[in-house]
Protein backbone atom coordinates (compact mmCIF):
# COMPACT_ATOMS: atom_id res chain seq x y z
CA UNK A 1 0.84 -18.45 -3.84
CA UNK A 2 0.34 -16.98 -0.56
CA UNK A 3 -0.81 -12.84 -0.76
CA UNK A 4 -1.26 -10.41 1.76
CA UNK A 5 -4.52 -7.46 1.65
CA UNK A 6 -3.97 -4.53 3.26
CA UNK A 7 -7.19 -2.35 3.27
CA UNK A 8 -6.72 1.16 3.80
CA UNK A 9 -10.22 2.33 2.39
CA UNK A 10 -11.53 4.05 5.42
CA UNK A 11 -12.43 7.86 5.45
CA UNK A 12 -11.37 8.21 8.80
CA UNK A 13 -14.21 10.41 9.11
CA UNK A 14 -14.33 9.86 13.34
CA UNK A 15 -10.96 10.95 13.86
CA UNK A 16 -11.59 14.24 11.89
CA UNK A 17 -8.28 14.96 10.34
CA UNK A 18 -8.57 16.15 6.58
CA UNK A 19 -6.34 13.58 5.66
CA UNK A 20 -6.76 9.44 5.55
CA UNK A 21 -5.17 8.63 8.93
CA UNK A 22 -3.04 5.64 6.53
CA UNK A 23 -1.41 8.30 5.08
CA UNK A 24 -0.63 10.53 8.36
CA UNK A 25 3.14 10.21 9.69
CA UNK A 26 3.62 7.62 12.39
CA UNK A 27 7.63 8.57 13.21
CA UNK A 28 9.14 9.11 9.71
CA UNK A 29 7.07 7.21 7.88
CA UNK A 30 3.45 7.27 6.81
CA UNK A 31 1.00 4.40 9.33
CA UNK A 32 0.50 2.56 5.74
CA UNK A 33 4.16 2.17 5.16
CA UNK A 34 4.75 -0.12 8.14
CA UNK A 35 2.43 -2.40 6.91
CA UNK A 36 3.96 -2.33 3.46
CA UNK A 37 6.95 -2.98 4.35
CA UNK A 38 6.12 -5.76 6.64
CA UNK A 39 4.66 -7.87 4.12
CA UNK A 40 7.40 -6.86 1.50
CA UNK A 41 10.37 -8.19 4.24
CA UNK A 42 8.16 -11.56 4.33
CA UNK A 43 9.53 -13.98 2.36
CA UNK A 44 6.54 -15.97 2.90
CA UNK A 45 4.37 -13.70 1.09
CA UNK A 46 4.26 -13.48 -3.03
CA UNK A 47 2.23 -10.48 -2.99
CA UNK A 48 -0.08 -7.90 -1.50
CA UNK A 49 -3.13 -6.47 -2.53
CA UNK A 50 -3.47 -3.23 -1.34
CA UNK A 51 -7.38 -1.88 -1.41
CA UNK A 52 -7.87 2.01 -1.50
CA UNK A 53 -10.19 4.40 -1.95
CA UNK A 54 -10.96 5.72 -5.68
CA UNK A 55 -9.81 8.83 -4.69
CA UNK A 56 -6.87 8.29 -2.67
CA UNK A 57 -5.48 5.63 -5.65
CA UNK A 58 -2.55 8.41 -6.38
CA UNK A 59 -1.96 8.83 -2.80
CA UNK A 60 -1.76 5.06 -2.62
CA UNK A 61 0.40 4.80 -5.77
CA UNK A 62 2.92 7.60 -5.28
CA UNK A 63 3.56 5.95 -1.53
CA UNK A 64 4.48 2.51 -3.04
CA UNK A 65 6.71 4.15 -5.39
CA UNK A 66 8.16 6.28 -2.74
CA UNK A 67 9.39 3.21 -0.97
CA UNK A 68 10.09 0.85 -3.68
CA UNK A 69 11.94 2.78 -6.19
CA UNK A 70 14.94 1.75 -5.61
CA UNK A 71 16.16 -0.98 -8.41
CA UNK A 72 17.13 -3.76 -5.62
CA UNK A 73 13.33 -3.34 -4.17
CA UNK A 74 10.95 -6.40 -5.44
CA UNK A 75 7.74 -4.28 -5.32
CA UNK A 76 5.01 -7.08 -6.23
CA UNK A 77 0.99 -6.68 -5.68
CA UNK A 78 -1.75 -4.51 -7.01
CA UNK A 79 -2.93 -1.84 -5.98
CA UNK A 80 -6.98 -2.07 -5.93
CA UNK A 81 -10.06 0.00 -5.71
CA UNK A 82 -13.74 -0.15 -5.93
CA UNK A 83 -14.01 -0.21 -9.42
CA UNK A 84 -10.91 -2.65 -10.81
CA UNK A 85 -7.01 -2.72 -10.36
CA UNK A 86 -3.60 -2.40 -11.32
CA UNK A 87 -0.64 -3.73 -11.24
CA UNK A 88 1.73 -1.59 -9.07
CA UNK A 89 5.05 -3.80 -9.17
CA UNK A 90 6.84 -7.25 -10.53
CA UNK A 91 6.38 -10.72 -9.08
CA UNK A 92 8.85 -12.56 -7.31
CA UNK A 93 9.08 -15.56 -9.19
């Protein structure tokens, strides 16, 4: 099983926006969605970890179901922080 980790646990605290720069709009998407989606579209990878910050977990969560809600999506990963995890989609297999 091969699984991709995306940590997005910064504060971003040197670029002073009030928001996680992950979550800022890079073109129509959020920067944390490319990165999503690019291990989603690889059919090399059976997974993906994503790490966030405690509080920025329903950030993190209501993203992934933003761009995986659609029944044909195959969501699969956890979604992790500091203090445990959860499952945020379905495996592959």
């Amino acid at each position: 099983m091969i699984v991709g980790i995306i940590v997005a646990a910064g504060k971003s605290e040197r670029m002073g926006a009030d928001i996680d720069k992950v979550f800022l709009s890079l073109g129509t998407k959020p920067v944390l969605a490319y990165s999503l989606l690019a291990f989603e579209q690889c059919p090399l990878i059976d997974g993906v970890i994503l790490v966030v910050r405690k509080d920025r977990l329903d950030s993190a969560r209501g993203l992934v179901q933003m761009l995986f809600r659609s029944p044909e999506s195959d969501c699969r990963g956890r979604l992790a922080t500091g203090l445990g995890d959860e499952r945020i989609g379905r495996t592959r297999r």
